[in-house]
N, C-alpha and C. Protein backbone atom coordinates (compact mmCIF):
# COMPACT_ATOMS: atom_id res chain seq x y z
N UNK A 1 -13.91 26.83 13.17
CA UNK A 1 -15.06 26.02 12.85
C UNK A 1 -15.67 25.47 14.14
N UNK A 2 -17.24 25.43 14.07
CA UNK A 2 -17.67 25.19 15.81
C UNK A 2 -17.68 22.95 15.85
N UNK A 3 -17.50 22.79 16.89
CA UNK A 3 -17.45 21.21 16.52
C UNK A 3 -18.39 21.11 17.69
N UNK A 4 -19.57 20.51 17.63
CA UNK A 4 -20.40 19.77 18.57
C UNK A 4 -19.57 18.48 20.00
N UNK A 5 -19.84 18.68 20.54
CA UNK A 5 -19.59 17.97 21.91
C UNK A 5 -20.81 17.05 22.32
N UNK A 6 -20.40 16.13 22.32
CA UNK A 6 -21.70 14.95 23.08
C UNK A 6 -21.08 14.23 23.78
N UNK A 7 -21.68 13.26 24.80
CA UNK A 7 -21.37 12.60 25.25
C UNK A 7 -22.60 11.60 26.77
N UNK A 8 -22.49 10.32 26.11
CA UNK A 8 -23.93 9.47 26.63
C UNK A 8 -23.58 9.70 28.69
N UNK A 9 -22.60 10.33 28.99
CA UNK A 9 -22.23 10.23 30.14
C UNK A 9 -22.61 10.86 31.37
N UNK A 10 -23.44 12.24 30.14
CA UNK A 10 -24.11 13.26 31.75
C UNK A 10 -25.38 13.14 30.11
N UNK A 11 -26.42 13.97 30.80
CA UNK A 11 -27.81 13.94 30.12
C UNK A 11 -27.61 14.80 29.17
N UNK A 12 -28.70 13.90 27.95
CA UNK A 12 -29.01 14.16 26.69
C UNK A 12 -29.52 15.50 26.79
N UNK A 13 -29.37 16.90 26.11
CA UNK A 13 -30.03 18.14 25.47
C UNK A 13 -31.81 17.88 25.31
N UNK A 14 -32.31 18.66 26.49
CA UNK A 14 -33.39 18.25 26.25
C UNK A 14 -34.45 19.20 25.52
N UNK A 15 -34.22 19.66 24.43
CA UNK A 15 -34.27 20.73 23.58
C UNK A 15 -33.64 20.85 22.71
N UNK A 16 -33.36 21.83 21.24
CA UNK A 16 -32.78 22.18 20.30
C UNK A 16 -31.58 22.82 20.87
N UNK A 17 -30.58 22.06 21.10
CA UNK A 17 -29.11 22.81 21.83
C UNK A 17 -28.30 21.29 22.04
N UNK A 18 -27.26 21.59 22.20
CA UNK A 18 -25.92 20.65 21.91
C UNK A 18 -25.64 20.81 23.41
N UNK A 19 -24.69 19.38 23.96
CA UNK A 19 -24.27 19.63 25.36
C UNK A 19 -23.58 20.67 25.36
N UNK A 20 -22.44 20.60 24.31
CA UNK A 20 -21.41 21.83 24.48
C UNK A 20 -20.79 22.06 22.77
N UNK A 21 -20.41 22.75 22.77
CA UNK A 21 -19.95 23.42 21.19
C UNK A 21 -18.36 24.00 21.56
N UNK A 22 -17.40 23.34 20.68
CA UNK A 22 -16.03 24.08 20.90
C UNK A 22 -16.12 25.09 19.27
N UNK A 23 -15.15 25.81 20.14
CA UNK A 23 -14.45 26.71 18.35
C UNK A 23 -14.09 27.75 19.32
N UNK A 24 -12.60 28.06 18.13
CA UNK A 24 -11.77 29.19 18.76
C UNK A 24 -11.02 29.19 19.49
N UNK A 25 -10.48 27.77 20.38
CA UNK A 25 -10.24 27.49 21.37
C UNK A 25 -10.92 27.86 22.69
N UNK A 26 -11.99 27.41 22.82
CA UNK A 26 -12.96 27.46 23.89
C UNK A 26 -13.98 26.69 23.98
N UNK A 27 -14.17 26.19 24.84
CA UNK A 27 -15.65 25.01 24.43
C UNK A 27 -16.79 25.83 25.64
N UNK A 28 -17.85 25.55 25.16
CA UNK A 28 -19.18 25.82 26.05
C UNK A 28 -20.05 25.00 25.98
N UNK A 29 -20.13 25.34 27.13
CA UNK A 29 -21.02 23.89 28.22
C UNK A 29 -22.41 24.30 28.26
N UNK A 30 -23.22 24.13 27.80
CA UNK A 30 -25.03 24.45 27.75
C UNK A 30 -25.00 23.94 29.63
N UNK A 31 -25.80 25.00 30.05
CA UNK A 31 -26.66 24.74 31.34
C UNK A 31 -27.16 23.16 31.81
N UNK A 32 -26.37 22.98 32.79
CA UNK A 32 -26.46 21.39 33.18
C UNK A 32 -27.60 21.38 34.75
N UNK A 33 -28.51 20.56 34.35
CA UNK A 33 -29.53 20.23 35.32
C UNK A 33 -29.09 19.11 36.02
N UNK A 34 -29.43 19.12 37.35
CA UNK A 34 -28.75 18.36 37.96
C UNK A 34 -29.49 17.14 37.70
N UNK A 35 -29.31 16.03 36.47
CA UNK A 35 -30.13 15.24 36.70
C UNK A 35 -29.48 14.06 35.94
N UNK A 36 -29.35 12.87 36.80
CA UNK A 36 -28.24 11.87 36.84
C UNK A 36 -28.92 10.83 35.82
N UNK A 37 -27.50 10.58 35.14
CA UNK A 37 -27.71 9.99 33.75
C UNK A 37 -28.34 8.62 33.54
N UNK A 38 -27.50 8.04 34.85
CA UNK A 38 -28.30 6.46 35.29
C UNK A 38 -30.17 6.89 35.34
N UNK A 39 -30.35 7.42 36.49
CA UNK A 39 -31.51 7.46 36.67
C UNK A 39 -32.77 8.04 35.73
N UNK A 40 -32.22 9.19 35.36
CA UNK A 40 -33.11 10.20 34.74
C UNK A 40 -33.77 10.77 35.46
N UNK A 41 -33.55 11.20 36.66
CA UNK A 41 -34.08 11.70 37.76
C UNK A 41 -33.06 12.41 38.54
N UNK A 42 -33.77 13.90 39.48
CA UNK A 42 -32.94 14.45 39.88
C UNK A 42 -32.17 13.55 41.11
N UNK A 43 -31.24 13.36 41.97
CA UNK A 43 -30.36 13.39 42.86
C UNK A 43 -31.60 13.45 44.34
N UNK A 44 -31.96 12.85 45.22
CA UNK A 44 -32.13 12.95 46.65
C UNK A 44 -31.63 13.65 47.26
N UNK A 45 -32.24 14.59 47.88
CA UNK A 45 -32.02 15.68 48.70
C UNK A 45 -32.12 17.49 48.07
N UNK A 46 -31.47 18.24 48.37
CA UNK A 46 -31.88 19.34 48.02
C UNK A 46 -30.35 19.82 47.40
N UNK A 47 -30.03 21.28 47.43
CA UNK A 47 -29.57 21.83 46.72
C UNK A 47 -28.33 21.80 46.74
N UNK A 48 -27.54 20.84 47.46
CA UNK A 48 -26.40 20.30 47.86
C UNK A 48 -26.24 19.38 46.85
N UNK A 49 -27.11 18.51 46.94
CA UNK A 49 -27.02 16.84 45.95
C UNK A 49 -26.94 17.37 44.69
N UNK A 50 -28.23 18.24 44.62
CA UNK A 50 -28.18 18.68 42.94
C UNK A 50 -26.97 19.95 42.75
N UNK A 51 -26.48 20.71 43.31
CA UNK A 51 -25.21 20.96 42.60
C UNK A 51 -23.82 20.17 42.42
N UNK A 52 -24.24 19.07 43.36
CA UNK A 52 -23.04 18.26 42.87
C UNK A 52 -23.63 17.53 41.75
N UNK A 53 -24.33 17.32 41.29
CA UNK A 53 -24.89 16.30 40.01
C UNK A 53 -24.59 17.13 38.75
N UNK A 54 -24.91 18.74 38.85
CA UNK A 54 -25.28 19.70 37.91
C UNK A 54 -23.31 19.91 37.32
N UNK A 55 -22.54 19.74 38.27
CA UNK A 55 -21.37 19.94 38.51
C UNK A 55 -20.55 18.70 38.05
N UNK A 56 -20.98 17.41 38.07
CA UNK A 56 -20.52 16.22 37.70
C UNK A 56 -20.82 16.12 36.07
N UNK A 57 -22.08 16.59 35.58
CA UNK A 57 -22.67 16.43 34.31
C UNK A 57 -21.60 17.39 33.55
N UNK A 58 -21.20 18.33 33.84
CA UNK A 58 -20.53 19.55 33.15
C UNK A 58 -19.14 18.95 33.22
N UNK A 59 -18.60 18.45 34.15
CA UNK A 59 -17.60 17.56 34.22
C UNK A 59 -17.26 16.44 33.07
N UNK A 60 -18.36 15.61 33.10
CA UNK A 60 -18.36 14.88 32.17
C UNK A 60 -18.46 14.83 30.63
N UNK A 61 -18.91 16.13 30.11
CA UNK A 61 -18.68 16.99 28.94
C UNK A 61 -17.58 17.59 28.72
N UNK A 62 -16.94 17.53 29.45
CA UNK A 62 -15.60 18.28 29.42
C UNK A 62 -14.65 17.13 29.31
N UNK A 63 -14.82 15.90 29.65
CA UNK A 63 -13.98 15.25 29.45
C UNK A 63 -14.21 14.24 28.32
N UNK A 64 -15.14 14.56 27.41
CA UNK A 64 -15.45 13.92 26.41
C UNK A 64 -14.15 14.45 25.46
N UNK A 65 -14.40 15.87 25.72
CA UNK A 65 -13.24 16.85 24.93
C UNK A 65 -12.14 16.39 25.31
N UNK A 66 -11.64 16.12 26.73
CA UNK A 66 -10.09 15.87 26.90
C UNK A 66 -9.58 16.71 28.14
N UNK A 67 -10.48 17.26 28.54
CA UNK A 67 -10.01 18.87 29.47
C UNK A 67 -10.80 18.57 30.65
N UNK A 68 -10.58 19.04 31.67
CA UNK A 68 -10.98 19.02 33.23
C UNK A 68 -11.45 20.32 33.52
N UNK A 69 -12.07 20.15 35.22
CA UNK A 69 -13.05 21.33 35.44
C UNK A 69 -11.93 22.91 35.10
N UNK A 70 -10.54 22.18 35.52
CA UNK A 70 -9.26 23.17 36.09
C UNK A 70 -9.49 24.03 34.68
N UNK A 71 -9.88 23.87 33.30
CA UNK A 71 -9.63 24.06 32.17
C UNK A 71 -10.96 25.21 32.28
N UNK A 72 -11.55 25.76 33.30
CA UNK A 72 -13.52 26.50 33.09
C UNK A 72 -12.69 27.66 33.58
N UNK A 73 -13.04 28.69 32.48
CA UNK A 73 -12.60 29.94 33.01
C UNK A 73 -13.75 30.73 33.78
N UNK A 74 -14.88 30.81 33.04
CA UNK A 74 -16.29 31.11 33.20
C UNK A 74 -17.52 30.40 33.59
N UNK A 75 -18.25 30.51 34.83
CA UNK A 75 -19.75 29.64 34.78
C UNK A 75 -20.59 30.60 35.45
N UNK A 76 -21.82 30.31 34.79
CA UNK A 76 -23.04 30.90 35.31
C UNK A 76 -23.87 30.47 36.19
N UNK A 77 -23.96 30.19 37.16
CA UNK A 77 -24.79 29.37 38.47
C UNK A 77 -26.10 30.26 38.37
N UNK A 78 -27.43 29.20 37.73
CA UNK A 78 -28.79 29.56 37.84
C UNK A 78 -29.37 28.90 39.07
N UNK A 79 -30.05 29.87 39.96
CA UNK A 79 -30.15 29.22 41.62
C UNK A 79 -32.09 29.51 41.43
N UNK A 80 -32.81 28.62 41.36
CA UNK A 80 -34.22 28.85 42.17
C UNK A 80 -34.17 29.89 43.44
N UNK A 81 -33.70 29.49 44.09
CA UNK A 81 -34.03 30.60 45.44
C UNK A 81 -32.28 31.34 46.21
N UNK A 82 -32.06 32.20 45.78
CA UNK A 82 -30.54 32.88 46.48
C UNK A 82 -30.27 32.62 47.75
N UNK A 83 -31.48 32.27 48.56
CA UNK A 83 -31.12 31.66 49.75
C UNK A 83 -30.38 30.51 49.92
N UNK A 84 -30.19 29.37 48.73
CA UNK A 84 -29.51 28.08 48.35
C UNK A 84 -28.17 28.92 48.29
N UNK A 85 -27.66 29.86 48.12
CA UNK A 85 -26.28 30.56 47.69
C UNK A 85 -24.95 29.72 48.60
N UNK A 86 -25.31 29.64 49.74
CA UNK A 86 -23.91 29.46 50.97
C UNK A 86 -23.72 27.74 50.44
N UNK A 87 -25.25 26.79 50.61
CA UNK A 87 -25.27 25.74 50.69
C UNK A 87 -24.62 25.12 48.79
N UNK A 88 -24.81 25.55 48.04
CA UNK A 88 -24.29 25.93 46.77
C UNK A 88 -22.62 25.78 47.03
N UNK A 89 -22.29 27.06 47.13
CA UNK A 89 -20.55 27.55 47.42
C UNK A 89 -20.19 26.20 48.16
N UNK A 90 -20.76 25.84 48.75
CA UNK A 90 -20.17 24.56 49.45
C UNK A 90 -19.35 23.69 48.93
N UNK A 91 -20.67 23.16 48.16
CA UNK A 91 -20.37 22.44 47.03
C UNK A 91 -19.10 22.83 46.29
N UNK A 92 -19.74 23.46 45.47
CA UNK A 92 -19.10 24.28 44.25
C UNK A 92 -17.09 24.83 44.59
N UNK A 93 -17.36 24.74 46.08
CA UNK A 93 -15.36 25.35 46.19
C UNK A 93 -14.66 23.87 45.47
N UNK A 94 -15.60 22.73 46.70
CA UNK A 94 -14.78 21.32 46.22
C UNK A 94 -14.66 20.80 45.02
N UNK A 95 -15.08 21.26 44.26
CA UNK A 95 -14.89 20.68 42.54
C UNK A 95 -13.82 21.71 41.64
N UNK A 96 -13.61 23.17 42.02
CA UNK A 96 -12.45 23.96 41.53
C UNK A 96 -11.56 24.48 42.49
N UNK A 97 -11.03 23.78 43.83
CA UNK A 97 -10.02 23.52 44.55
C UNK A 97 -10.12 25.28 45.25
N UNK A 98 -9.19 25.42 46.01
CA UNK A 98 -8.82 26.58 47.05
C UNK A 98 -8.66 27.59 45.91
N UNK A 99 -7.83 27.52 45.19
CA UNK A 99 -7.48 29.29 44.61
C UNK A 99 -7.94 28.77 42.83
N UNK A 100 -8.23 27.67 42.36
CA UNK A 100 -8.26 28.06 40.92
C UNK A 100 -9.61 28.24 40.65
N UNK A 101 -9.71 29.15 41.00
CA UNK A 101 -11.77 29.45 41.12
C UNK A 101 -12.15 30.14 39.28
N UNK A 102 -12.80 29.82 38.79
CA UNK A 102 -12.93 30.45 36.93
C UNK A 102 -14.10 31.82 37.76
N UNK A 103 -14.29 32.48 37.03
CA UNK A 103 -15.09 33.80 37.21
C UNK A 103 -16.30 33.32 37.32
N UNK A 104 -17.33 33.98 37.53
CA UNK A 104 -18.87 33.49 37.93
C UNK A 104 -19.55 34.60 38.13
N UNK A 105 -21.22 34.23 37.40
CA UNK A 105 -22.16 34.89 37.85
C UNK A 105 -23.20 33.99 38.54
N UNK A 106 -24.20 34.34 39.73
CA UNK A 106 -25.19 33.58 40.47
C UNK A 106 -25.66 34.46 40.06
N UNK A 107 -27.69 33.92 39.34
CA UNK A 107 -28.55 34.37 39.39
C UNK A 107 -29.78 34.02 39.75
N UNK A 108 -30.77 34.46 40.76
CA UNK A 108 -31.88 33.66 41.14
C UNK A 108 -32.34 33.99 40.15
N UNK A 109 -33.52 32.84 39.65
CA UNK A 109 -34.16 32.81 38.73
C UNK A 109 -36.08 32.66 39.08
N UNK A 110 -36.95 33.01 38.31
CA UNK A 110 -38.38 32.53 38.86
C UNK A 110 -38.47 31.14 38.57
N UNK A 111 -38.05 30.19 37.42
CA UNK A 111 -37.81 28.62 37.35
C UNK A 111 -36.89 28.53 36.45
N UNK A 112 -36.53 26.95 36.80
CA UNK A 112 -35.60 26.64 35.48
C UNK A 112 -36.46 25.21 35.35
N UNK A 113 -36.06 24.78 34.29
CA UNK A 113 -36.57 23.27 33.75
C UNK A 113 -36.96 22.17 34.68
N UNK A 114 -37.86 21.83 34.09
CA UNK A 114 -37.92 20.80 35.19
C UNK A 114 -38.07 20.81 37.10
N UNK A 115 -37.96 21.79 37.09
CA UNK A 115 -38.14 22.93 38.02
C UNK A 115 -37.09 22.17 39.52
N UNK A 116 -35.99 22.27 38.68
CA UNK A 116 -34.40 21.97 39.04
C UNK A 116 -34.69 23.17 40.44
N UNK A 117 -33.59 23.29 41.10
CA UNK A 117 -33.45 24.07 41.92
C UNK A 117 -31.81 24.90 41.90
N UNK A 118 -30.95 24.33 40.56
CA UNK A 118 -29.56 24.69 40.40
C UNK A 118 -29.41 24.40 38.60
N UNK A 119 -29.27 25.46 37.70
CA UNK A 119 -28.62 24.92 36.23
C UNK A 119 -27.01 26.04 36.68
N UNK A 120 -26.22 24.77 35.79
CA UNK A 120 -24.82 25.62 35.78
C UNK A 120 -23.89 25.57 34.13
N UNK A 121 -23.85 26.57 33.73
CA UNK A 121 -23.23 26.22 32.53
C UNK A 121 -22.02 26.97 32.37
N UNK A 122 -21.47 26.96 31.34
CA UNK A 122 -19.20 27.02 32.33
C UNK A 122 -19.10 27.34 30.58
N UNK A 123 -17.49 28.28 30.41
CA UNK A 123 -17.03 28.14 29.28
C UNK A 123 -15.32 27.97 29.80
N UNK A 124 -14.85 27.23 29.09
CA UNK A 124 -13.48 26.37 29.22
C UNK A 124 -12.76 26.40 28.33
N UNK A 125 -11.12 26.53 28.60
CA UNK A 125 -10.17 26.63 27.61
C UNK A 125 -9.92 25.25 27.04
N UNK A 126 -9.99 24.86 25.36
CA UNK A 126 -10.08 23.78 24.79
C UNK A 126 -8.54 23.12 25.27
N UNK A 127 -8.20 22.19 24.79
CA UNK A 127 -7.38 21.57 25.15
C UNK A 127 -6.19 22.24 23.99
């Protein structure tokens, strides 16, 4: 049975879609914009700030459930420009440590919402 995931802690679905949906033992994380819950606004600076925000929000859905990033087998990194790629990985090693890396696809995209410069959305083993 699929069970809805919410949580007031990273940003509200800004569209017809749920933060994340478990069932089956797996939860999925809808595409997280880097855009901080206090503010409602993206993060200062460029594509560094906002993948750590985009990366904190997905975080914080995950722990509504009970489970940590360590728990993401799968994420999809949507990049505005592939040239952001190195400055990205940067980021992105320090939040799933030296070797427990989950599988991944990067795709440049022509926009994403809001005209973000990073969406990342992850699927994770339920608790």
């Amino acid at each position: 049975m699929k069970e809805i995931i919410a949580t007031k802690n990273a940003p509200a679905a800004i569209g017809p879609y749920s933060q994340a949906t478990a069932g089956g033992g797996l939860i999925f994380v809808s595409g997280q914009l880097p855009i901080d819950v206090a503010t409602g606004e993206f993060p200062e600076g460029g594509i560094k700030e906002q993948t750590k925000q985009s990366i904190e929000n997905l975080k914080q859905i995950l722990m509504e459930r009970g489970v940590t990033l360590q728990n993401v087998m799968k994420t999809t990194v949507f990049l505005k420009d592939m040239n952001d790629f190195a400055d990205m990985n940067e980021v992105y090693k320090d939040f799933f440590g030296d070797s427990n890396y989950p599988a991944r696809a990067a795709i440049q995209v022509a926009r994403l919402p809001k005209d973000a410069l990073v969406e990342i959305q992850a699927i994770a083993l339920d608790k």
